[in-house]
PDB file of N, CA and C in Angstrom:
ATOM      1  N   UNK A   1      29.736 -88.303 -21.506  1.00  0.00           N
ATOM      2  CA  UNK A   1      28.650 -87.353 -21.317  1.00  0.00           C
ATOM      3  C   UNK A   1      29.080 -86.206 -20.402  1.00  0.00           C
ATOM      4  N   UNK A   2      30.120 -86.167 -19.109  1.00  0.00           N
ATOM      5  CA  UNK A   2      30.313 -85.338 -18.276  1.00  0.00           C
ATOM      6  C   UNK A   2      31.169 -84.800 -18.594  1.00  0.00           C
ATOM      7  N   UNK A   3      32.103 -85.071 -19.747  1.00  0.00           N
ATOM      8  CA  UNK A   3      33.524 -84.156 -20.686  1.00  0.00           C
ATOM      9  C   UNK A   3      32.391 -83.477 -21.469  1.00  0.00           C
ATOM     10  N   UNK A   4      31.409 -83.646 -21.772  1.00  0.00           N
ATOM     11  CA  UNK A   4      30.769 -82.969 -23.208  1.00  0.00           C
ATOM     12  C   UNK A   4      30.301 -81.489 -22.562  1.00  0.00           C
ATOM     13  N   UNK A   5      29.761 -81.896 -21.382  1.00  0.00           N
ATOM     14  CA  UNK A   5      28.906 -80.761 -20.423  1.00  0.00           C
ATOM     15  C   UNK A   5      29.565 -79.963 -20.030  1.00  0.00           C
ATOM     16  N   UNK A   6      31.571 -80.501 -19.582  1.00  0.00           N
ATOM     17  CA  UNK A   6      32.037 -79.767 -19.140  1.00  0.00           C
ATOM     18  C   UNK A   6      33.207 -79.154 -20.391  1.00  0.00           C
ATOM     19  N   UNK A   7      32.944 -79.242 -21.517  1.00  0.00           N
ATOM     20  CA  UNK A   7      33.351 -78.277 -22.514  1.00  0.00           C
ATOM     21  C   UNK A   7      32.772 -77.495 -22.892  1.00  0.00           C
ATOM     22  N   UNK A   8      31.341 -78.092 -23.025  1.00  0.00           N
ATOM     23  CA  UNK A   8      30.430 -76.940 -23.024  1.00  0.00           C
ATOM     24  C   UNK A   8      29.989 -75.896 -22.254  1.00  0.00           C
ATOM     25  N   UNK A   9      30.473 -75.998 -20.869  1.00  0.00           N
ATOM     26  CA  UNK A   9      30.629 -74.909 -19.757  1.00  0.00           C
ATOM     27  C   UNK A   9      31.222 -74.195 -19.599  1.00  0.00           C
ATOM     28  N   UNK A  10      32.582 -74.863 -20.002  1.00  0.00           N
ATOM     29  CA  UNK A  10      34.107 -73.567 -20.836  1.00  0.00           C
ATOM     30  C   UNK A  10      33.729 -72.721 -21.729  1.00  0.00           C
ATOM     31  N   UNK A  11      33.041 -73.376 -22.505  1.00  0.00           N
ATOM     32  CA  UNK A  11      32.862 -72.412 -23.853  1.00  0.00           C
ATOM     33  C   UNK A  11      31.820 -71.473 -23.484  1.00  0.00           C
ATOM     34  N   UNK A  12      30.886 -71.637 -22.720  1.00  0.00           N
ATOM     35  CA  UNK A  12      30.036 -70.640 -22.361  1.00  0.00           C
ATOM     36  C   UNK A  12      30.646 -69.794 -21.212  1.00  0.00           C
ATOM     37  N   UNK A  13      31.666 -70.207 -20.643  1.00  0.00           N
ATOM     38  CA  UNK A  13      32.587 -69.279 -19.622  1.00  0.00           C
ATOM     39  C   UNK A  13      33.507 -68.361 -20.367  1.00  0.00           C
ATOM     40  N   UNK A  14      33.953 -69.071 -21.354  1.00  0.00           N
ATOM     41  CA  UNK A  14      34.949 -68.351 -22.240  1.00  0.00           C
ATOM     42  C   UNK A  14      34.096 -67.147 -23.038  1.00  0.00           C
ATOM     43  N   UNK A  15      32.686 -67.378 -23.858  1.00  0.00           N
ATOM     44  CA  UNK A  15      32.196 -66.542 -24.375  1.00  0.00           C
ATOM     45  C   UNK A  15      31.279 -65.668 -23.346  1.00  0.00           C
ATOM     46  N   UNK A  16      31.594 -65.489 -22.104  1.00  0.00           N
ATOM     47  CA  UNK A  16      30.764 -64.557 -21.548  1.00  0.00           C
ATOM     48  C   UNK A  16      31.951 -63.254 -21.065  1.00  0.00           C
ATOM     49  N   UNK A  17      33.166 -64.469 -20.647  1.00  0.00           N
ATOM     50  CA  UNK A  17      34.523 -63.416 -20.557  1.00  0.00           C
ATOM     51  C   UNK A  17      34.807 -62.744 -21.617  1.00  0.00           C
ATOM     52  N   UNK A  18      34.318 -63.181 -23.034  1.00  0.00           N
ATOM     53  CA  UNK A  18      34.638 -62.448 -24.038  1.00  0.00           C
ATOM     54  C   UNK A  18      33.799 -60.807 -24.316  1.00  0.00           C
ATOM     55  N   UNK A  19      32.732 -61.506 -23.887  1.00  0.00           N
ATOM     56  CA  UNK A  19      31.775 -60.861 -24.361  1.00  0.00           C
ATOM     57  C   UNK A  19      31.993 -59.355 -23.428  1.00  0.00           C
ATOM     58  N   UNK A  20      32.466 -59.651 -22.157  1.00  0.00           N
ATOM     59  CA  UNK A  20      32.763 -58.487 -21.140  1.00  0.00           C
ATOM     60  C   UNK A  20      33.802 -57.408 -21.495  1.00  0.00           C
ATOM     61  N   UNK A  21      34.909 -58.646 -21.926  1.00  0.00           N
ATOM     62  CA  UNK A  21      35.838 -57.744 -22.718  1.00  0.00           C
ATOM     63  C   UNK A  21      35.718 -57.117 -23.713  1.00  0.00           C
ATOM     64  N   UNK A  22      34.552 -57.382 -24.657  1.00  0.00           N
ATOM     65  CA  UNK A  22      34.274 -56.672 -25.783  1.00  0.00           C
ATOM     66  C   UNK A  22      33.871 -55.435 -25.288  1.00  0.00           C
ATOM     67  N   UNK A  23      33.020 -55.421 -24.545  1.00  0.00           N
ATOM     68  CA  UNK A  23      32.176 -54.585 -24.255  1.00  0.00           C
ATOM     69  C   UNK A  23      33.216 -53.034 -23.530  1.00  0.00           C
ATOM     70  N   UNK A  24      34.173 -53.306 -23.079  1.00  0.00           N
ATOM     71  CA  UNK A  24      35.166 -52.823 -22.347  1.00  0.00           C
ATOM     72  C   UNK A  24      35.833 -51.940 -23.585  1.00  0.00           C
ATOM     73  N   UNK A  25      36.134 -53.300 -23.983  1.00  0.00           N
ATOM     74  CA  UNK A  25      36.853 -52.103 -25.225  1.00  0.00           C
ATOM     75  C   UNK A  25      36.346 -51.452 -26.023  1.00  0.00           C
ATOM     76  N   UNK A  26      34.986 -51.731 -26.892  1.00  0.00           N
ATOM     77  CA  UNK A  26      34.072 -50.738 -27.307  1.00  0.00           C
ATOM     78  C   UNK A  26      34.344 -49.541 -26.780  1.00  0.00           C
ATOM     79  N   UNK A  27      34.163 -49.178 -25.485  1.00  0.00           N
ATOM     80  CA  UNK A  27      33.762 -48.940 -24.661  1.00  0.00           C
ATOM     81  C   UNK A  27      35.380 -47.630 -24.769  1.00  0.00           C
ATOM     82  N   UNK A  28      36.554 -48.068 -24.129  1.00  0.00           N
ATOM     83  CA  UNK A  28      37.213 -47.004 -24.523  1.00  0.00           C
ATOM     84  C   UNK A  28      38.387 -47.085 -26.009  1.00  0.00           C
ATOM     85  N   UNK A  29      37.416 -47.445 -26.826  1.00  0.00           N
ATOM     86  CA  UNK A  29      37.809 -47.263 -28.592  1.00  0.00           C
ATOM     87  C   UNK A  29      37.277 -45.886 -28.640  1.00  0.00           C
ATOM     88  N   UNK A  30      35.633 -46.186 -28.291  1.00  0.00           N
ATOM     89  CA  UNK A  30      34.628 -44.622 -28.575  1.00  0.00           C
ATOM     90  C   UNK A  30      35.547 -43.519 -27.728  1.00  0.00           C
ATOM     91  N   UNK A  31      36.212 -44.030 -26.811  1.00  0.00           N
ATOM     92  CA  UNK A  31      36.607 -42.564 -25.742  1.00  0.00           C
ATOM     93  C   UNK A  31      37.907 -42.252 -26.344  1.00  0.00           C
ATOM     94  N   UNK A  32      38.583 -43.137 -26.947  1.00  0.00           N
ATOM     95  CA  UNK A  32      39.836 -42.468 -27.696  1.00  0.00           C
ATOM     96  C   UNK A  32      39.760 -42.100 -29.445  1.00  0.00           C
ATOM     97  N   UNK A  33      38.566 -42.889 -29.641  1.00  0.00           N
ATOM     98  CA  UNK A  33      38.311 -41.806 -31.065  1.00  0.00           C
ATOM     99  C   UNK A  33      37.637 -40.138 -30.908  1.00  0.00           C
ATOM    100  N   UNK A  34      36.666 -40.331 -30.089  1.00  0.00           N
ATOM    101  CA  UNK A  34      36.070 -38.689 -29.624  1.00  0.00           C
ATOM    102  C   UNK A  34      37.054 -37.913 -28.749  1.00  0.00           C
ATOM    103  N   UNK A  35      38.356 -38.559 -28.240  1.00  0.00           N
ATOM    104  CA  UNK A  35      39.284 -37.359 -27.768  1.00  0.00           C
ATOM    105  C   UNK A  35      40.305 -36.874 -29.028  1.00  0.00           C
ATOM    106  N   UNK A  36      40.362 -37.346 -29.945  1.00  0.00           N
ATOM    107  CA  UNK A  36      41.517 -36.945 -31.413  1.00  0.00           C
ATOM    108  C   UNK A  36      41.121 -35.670 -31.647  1.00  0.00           C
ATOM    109  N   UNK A  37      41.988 -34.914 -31.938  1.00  0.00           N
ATOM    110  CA  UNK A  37      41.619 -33.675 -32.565  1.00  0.00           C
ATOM    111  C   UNK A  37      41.150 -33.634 -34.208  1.00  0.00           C
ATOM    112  N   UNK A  38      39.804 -32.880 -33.968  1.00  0.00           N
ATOM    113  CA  UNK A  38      39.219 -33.031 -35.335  1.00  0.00           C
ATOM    114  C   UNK A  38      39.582 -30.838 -35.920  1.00  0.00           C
ATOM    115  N   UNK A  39      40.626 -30.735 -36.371  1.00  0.00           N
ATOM    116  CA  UNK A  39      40.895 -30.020 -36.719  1.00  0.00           C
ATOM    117  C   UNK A  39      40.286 -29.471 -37.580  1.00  0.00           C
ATOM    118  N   UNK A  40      40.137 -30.050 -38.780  1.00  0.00           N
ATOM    119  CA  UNK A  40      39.350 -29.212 -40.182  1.00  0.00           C
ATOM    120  C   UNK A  40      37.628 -28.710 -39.631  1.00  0.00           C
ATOM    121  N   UNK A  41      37.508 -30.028 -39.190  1.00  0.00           N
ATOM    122  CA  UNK A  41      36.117 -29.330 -38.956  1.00  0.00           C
ATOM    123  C   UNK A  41      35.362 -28.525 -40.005  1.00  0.00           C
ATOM    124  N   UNK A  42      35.045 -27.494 -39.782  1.00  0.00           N
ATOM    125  CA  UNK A  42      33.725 -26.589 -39.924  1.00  0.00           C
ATOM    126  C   UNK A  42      35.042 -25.379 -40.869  1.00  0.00           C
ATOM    127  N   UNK A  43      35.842 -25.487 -40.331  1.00  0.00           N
ATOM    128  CA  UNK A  43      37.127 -24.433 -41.388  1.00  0.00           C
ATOM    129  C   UNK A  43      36.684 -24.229 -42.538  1.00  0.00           C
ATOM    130  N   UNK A  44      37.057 -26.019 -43.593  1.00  0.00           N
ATOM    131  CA  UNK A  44      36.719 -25.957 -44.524  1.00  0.00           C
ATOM    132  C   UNK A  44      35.524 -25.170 -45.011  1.00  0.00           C
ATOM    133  N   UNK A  45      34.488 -25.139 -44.605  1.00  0.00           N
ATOM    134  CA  UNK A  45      32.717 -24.553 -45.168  1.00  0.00           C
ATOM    135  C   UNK A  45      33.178 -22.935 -45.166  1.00  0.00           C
ATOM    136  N   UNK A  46      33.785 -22.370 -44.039  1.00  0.00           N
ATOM    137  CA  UNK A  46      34.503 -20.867 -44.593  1.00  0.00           C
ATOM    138  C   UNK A  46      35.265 -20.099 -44.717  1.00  0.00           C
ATOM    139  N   UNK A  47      35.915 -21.476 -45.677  1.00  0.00           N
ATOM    140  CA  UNK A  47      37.293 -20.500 -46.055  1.00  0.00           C
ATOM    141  C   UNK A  47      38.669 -20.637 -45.515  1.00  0.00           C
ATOM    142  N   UNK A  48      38.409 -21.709 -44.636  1.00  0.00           N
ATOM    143  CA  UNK A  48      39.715 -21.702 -43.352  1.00  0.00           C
ATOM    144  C   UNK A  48      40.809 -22.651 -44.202  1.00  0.00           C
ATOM    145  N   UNK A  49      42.015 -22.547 -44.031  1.00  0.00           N
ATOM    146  CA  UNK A  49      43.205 -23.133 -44.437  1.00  0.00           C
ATOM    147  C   UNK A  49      42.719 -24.677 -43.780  1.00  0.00           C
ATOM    148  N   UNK A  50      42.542 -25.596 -44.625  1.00  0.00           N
ATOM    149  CA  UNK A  50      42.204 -26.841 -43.824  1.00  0.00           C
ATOM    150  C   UNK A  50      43.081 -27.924 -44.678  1.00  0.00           C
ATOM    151  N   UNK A  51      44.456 -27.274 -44.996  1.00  0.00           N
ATOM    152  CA  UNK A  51      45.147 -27.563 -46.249  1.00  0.00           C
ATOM    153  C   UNK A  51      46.378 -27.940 -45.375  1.00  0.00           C
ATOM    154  N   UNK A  52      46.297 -27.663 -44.089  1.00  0.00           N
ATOM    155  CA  UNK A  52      48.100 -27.854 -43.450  1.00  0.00           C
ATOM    156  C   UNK A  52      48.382 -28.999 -42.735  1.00  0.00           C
ATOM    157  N   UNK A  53      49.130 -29.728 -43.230  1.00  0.00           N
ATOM    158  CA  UNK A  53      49.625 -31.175 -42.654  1.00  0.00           C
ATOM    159  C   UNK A  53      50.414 -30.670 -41.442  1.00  0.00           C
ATOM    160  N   UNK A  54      50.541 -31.964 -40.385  1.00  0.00           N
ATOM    161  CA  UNK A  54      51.029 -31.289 -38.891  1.00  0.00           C
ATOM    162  C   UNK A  54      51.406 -32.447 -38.339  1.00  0.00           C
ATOM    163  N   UNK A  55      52.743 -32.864 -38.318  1.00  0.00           N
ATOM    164  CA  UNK A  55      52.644 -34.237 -37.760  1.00  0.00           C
ATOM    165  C   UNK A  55      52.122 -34.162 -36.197  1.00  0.00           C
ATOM    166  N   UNK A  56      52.237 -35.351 -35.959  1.00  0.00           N
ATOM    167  CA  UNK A  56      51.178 -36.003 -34.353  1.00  0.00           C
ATOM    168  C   UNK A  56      52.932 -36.217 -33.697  1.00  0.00           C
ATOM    169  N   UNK A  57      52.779 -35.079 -32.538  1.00  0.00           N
ATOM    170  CA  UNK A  57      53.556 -34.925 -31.527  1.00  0.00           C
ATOM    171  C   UNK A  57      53.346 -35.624 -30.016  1.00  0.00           C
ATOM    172  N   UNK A  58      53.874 -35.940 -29.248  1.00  0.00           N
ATOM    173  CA  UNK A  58      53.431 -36.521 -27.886  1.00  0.00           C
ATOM    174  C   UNK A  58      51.985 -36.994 -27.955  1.00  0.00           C
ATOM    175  N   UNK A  59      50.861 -36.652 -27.210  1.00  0.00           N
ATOM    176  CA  UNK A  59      49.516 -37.132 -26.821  1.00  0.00           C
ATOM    177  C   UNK A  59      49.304 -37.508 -28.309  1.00  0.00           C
ATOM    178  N   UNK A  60      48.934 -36.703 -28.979  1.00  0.00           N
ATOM    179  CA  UNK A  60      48.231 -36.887 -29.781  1.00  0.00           C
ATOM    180  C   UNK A  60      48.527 -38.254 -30.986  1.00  0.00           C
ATOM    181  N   UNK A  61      50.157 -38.370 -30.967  1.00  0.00           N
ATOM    182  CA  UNK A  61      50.827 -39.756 -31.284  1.00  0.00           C
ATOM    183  C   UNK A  61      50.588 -41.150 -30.279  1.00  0.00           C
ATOM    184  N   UNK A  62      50.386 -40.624 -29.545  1.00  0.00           N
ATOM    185  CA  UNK A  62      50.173 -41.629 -28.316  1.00  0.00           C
ATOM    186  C   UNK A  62      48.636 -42.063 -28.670  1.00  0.00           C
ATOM    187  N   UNK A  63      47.970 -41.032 -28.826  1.00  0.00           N
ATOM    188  CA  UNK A  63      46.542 -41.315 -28.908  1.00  0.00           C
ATOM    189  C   UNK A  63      46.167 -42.142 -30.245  1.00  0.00           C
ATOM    190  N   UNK A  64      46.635 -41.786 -31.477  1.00  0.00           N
ATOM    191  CA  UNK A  64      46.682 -42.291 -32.668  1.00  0.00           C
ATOM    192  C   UNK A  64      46.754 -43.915 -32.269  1.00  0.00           C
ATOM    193  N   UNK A  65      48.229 -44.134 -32.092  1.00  0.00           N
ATOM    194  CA  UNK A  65      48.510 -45.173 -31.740  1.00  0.00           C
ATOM    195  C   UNK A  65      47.893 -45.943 -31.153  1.00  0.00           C
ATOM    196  N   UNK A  66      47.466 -46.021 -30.263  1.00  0.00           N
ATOM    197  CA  UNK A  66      46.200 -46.170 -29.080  1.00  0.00           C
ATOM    198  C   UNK A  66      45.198 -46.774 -29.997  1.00  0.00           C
ATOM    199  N   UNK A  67      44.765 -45.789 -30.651  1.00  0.00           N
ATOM    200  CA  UNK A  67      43.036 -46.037 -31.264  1.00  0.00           C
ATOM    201  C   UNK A  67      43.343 -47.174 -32.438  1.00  0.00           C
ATOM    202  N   UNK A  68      44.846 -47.540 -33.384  1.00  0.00           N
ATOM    203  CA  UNK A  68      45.120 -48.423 -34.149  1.00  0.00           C
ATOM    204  C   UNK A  68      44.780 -49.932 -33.305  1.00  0.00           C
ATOM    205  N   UNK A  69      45.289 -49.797 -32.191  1.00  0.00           N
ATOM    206  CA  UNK A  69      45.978 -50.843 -31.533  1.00  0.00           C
ATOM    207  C   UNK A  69      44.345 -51.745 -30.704  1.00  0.00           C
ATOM    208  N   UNK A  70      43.531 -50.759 -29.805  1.00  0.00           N
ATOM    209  CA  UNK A  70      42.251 -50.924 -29.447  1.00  0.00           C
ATOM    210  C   UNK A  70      41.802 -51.232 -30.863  1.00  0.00           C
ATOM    211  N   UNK A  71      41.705 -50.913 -31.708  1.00  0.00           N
ATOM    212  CA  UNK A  71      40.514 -50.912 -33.226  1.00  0.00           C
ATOM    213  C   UNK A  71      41.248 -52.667 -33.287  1.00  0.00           C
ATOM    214  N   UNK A  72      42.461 -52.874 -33.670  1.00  0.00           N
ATOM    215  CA  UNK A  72      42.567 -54.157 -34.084  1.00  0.00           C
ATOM    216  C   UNK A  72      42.106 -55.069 -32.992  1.00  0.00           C
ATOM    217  N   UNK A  73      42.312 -55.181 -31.984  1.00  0.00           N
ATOM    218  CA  UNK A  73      41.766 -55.861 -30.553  1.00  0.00           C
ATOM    219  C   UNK A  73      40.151 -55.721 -30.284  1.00  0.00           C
ATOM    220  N   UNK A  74      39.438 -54.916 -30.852  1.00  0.00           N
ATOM    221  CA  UNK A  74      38.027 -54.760 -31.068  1.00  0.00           C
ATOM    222  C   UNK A  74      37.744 -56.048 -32.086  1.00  0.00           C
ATOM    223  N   UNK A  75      38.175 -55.710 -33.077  1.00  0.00           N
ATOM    224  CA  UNK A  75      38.149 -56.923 -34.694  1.00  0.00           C
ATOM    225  C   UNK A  75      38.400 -58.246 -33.800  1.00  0.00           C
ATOM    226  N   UNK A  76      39.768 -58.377 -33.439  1.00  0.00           N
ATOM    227  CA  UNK A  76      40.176 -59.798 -32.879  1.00  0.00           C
ATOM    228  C   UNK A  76      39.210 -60.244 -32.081  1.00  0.00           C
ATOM    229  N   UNK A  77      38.940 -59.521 -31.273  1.00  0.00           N
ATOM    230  CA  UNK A  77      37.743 -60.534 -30.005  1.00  0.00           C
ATOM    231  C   UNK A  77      36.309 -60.536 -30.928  1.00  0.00           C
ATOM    232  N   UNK A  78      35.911 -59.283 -32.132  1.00  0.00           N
ATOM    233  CA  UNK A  78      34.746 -60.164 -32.372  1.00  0.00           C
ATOM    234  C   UNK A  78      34.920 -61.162 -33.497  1.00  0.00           C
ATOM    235  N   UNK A  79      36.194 -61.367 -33.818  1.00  0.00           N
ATOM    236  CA  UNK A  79      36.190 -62.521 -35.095  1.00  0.00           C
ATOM    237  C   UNK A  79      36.263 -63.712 -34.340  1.00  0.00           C
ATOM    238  N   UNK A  80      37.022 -63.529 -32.427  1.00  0.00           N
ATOM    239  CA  UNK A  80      36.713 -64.893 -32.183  1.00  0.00           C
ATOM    240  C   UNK A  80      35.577 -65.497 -31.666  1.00  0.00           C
ATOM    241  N   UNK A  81      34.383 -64.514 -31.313  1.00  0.00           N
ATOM    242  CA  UNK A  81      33.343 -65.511 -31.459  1.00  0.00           C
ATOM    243  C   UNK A  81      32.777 -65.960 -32.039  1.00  0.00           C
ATOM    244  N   UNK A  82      33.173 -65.736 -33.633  1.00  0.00           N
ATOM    245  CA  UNK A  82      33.060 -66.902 -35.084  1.00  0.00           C
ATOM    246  C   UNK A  82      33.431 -68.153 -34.110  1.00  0.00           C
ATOM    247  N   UNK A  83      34.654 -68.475 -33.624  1.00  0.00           N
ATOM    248  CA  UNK A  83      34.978 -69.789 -33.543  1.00  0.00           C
ATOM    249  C   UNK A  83      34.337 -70.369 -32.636  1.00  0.00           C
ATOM    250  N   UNK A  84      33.310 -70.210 -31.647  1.00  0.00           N
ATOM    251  CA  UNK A  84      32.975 -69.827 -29.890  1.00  0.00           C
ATOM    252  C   UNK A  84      31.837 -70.672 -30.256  1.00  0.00           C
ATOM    253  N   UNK A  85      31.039 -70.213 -31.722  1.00  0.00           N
ATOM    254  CA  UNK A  85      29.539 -70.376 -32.011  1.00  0.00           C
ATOM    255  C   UNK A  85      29.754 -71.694 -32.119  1.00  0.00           C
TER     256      UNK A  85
END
């Protein structure tokens, strides 16, 4: 009975640490998707060349990278509180 209570205290320790960390990373996913440069924008509607490929130099490779890496680590922590429930 006192192993059952005290797994079940982990698991509610474990899913509250999770839950913090989720929240964290949400948290700067949104701040590195709203810093990317949104180039085309409003171009396209008049007329603007929104046709030119440009590879991702320093920051902006860094930043890319970044937002892949947070996005999969967003997924991972909420697929593991499938297992938590």
């Amino acid at each position: 009975m006192m192993q059952t209570f005290k797994i079940i205290q982990k698991v509610q320790t474990m899913r509250q640490t999770l839950q913090f960390f989720n929240i964290i990373v949400m948290v700067v996913l949104l701040i590195v998707i709203s810093l990317q440069n949104k180039s085309s924008g409003l171009s396209n509607v008049f007329g603007g060349a929104g046709n030119i490929v440009q590879t991702r130099r320093g920051f902006e490779k860094w930043l890319f990278y970044a937002t892949i890496v947070i996005g999969i680590l967003f997924v991972g922590i909420n697929i593991s509180f499938l297992f938590l429930k």
